[in-house]
Structures are given as C-alpha cells and as structure tokens.
Protein backbone atom coordinates (compact mmCIF):
# COMPACT_ATOMS: atom_id res chain seq x y z
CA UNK A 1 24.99 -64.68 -46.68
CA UNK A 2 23.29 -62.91 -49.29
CA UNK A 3 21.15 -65.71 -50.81
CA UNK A 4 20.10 -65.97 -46.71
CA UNK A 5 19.03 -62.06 -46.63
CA UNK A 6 17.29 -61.92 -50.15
CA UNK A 7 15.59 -65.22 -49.20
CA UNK A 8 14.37 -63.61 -45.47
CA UNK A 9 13.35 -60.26 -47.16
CA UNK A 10 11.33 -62.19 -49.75
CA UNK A 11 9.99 -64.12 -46.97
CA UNK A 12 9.05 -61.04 -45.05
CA UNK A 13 7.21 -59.31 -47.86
CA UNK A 14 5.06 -62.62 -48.52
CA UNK A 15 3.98 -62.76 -44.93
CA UNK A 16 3.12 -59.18 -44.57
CA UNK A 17 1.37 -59.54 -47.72
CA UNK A 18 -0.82 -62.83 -46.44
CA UNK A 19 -1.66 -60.92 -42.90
CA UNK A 20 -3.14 -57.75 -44.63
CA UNK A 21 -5.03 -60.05 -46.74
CA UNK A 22 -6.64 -61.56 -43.53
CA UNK A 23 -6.68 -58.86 -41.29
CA UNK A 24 -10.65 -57.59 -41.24
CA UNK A 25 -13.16 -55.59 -42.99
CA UNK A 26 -14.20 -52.52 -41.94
CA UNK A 27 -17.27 -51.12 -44.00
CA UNK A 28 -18.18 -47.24 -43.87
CA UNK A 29 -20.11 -46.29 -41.35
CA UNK A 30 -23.02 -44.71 -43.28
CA UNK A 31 -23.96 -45.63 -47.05
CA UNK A 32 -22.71 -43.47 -49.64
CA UNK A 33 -24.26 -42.52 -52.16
CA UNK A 34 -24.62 -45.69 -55.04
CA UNK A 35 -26.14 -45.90 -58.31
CA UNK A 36 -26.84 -49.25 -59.90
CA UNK A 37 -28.51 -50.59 -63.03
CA UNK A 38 -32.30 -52.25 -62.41
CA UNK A 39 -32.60 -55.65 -63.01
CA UNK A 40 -33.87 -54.63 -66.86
CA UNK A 41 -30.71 -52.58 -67.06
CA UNK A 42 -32.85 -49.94 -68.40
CA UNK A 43 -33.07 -47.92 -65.46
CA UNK A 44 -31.45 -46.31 -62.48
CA UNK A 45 -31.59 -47.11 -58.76
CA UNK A 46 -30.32 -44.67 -56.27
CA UNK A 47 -29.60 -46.38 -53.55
CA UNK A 48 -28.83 -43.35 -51.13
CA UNK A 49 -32.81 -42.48 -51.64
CA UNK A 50 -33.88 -45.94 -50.32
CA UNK A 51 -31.37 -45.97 -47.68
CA UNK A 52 -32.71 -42.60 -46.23
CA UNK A 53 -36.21 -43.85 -45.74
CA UNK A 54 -34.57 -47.17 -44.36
CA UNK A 55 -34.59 -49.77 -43.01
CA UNK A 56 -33.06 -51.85 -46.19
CA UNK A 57 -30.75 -54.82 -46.32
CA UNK A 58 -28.67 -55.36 -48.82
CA UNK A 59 -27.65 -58.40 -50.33
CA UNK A 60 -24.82 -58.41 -52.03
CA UNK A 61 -25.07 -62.14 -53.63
CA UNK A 62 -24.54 -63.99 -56.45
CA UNK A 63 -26.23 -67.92 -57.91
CA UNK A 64 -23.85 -69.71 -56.75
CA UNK A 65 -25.36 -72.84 -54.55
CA UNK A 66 -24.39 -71.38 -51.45
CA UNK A 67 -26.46 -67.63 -52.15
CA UNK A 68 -29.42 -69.90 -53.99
CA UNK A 69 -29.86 -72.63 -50.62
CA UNK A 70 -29.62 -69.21 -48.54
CA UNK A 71 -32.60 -67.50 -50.40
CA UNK A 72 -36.03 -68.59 -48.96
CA UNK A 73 -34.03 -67.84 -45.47
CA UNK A 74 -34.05 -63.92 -46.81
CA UNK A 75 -37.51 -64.96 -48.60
CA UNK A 76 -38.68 -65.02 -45.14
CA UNK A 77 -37.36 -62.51 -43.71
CA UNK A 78 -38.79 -60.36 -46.32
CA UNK A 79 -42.07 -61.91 -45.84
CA UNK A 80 -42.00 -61.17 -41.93
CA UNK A 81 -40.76 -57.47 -41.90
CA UNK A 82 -41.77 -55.99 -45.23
CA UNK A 83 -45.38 -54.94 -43.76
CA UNK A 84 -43.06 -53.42 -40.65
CA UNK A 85 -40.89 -51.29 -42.99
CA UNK A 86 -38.04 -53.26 -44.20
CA UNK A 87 -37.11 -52.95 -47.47
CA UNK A 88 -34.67 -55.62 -48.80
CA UNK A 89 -32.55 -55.78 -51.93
CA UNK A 90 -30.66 -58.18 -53.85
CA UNK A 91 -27.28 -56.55 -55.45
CA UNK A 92 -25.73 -59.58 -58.31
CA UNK A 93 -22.41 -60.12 -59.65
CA UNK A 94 -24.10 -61.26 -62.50
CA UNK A 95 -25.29 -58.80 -66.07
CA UNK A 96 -28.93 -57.51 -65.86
CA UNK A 97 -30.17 -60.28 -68.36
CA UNK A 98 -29.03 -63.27 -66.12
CA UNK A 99 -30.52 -61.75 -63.04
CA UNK A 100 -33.63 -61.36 -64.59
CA UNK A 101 -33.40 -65.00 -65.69
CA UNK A 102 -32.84 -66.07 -62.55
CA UNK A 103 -34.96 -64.05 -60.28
CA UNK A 104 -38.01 -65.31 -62.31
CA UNK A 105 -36.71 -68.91 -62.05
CA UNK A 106 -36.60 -68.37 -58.48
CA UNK A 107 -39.70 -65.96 -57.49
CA UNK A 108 -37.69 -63.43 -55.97
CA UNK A 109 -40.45 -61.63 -54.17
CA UNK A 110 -37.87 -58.14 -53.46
CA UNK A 111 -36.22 -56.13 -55.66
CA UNK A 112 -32.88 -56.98 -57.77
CA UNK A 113 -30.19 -55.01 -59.06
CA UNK A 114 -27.26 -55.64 -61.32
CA UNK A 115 -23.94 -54.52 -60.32
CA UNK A 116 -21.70 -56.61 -62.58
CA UNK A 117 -18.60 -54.24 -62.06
CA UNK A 118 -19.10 -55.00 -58.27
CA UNK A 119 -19.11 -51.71 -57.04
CA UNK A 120 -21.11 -52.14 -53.50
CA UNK A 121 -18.49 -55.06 -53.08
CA UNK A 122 -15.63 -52.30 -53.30
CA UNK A 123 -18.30 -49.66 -51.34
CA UNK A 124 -18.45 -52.06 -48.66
CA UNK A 125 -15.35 -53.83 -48.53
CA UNK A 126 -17.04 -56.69 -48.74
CA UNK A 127 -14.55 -59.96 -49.29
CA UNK A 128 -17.30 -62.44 -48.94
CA UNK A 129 -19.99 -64.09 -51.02
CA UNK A 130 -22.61 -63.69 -49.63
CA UNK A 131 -22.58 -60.30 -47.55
CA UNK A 132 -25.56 -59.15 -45.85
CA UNK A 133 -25.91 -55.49 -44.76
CA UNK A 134 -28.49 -53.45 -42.87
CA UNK A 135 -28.95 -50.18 -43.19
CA UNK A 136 -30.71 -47.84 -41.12
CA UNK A 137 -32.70 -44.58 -41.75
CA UNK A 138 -30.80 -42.39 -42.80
CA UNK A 139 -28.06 -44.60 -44.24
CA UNK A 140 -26.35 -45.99 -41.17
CA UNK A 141 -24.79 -49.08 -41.68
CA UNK A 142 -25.90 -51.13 -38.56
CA UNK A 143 -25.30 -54.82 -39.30
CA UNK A 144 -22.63 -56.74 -41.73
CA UNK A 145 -23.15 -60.38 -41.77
CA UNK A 146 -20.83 -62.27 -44.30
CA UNK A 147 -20.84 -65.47 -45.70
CA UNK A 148 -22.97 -68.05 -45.80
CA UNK A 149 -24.82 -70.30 -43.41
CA UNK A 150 -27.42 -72.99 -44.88
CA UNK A 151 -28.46 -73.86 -41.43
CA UNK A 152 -30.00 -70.22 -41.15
CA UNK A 153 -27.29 -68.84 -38.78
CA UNK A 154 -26.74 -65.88 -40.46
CA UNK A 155 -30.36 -65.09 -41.43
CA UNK A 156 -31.30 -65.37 -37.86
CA UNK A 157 -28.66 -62.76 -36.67
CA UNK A 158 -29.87 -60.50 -39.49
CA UNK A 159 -33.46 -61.64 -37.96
CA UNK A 160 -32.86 -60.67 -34.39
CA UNK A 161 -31.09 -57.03 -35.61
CA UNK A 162 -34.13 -56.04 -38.04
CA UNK A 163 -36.73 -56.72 -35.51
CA UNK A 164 -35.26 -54.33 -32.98
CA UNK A 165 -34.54 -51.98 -35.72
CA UNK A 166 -38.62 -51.71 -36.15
CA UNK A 167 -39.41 -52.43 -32.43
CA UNK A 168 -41.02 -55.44 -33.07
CA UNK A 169 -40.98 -59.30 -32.09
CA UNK A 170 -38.19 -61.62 -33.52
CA UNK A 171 -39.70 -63.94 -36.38
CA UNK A 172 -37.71 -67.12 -36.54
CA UNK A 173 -36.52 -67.56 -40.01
CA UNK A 174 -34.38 -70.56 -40.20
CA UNK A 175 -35.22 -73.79 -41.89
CA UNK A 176 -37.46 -76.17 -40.95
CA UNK A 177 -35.52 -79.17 -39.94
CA UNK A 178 -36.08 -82.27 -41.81
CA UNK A 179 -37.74 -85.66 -40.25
C-alpha cells in the first residue's frame, strides 16, 4: 500500500510538473525597460528609447537553420515598412563577435544586438526559437508570433499586424514559390 501511494504521489508531481511546462506564455503587456550589448559589444542599446518612438519588432533569434531560412522573410518586411516607420531588430543568443560574423555573412540590412545571457528571452517569456514581437509606440507589446514557419506563415501575420500599425497596405512577404 505504501509503494502504491509513494508511486501515485510521484506520479502526481511529474504530471503537474509536465502541464505547467505546457501551459502558455504570457509576455508583459508593455516593454520594460532593456539594455543590451551592440553587435560590437562596445556599446549600449536602450531598448525602452526605441520602443517609445515605435513601431519596432523584435527578433529574438538565433543561426540555427530554421532563424537563417526565415531571414529574407523579415529582410522583406524590413524592406517594405522601414520608409513607413518600422524599426526592426535582431536580439542573438549568440556573443557579439559571432553575430557580427554572421550578420555580415548574411547582409543583415537592420540592426543586431547580442544578448548572450538571454535576457529578452526571460523579459518576454519567450520559450520559442524564433519569437517575433511587435511593439508599439510607446512600448506596447501588440503582437507575439513564435516559432518558425519557412513557408512565410508567420512573417505574413507579423505582415498583416505592422501594416495596420502604420495605416498602410499589406505587402506580401512570403516566398516566392518555386517552379
């Protein structure tokens, strides 16, 4: 009888432990106040600044495959809204020097931050790699998209969001599909 009640309340603790796990994010609902490393790690970035002059999205990202087949999607969306007022930044995993390396390997054409303790992942709650936030002016967080989508999905949600943040039409940035 007791091996039976030890073995339930062991049981019990690992399934309460596996649904808190799952159960959902929630993020704050306005940015606080962040500072992070520039991608030479030889300066500052306060984020709350560029989040009160807003629109910015984050994302929080890493090289993995998945983030690198995902970037000309948020290349483009750059591209379309940057002249509208969206600002967009990329927040790595990864130390200052390896960022750099990369973003030149890849032409990032927005800016890039360090944050190799992960800090905006704990900030944000974020459990996914990627995770895409939007913030508004002012620092409101409007839009979390996690994970990643190669087929543009998530870009395009991000796409639709941004656009009537600014008031302006929807630019289609998903992949072109192949013939």
């Amino acid at each position: 009888m007791r091996r039976l009640l030890s073995a339930s309340l062991v049981l019990a603790l690992f399934a309460s432990a596996s649904v808190a796990a799952d159960a959902p994010t929630t993020p704050p609902k306005t940015a606080p106040k962040i500072i992070l490393k520039s991608a030479d790690g030889k300066h500052t970035v306060d984020l709350a600044k560029l989040f009160n002059e807003g629109p910015v999205l984050v994302r929080l990202t890493c090289a993995c495959s998945g983030c690198d087949g995902e970037l000309a999607q948020f290349q483009k969306l750059q591209a379309a809204y940057n002249s509208k007022g969206l600002r967009t930044i990329a927040v790595f995993r990864e130390k200052p020097e390896a960022v750099s390396s990369y973003a030149v390997k890849r032409g990032l054409k927005f800016q890039w931050l360090s944050d190799p303790k992960g800090e905006m992942w704990k900030t944000f709650d974020a459990k996914a790699m990627p995770t895409n936030i939007l913030i508004g002016k002012g620092g409101k967080v409007l839009k979390v998209v996690p994970g990643c989508t190669l087929n543009g999905k998530n870009a395009q949600t991000l796409s639709a969001e941004i656009a009537k943040v600014l008031g302006t039409a929807v630019v289609d940035v998903t992949p072109a599909k192949k013939k």
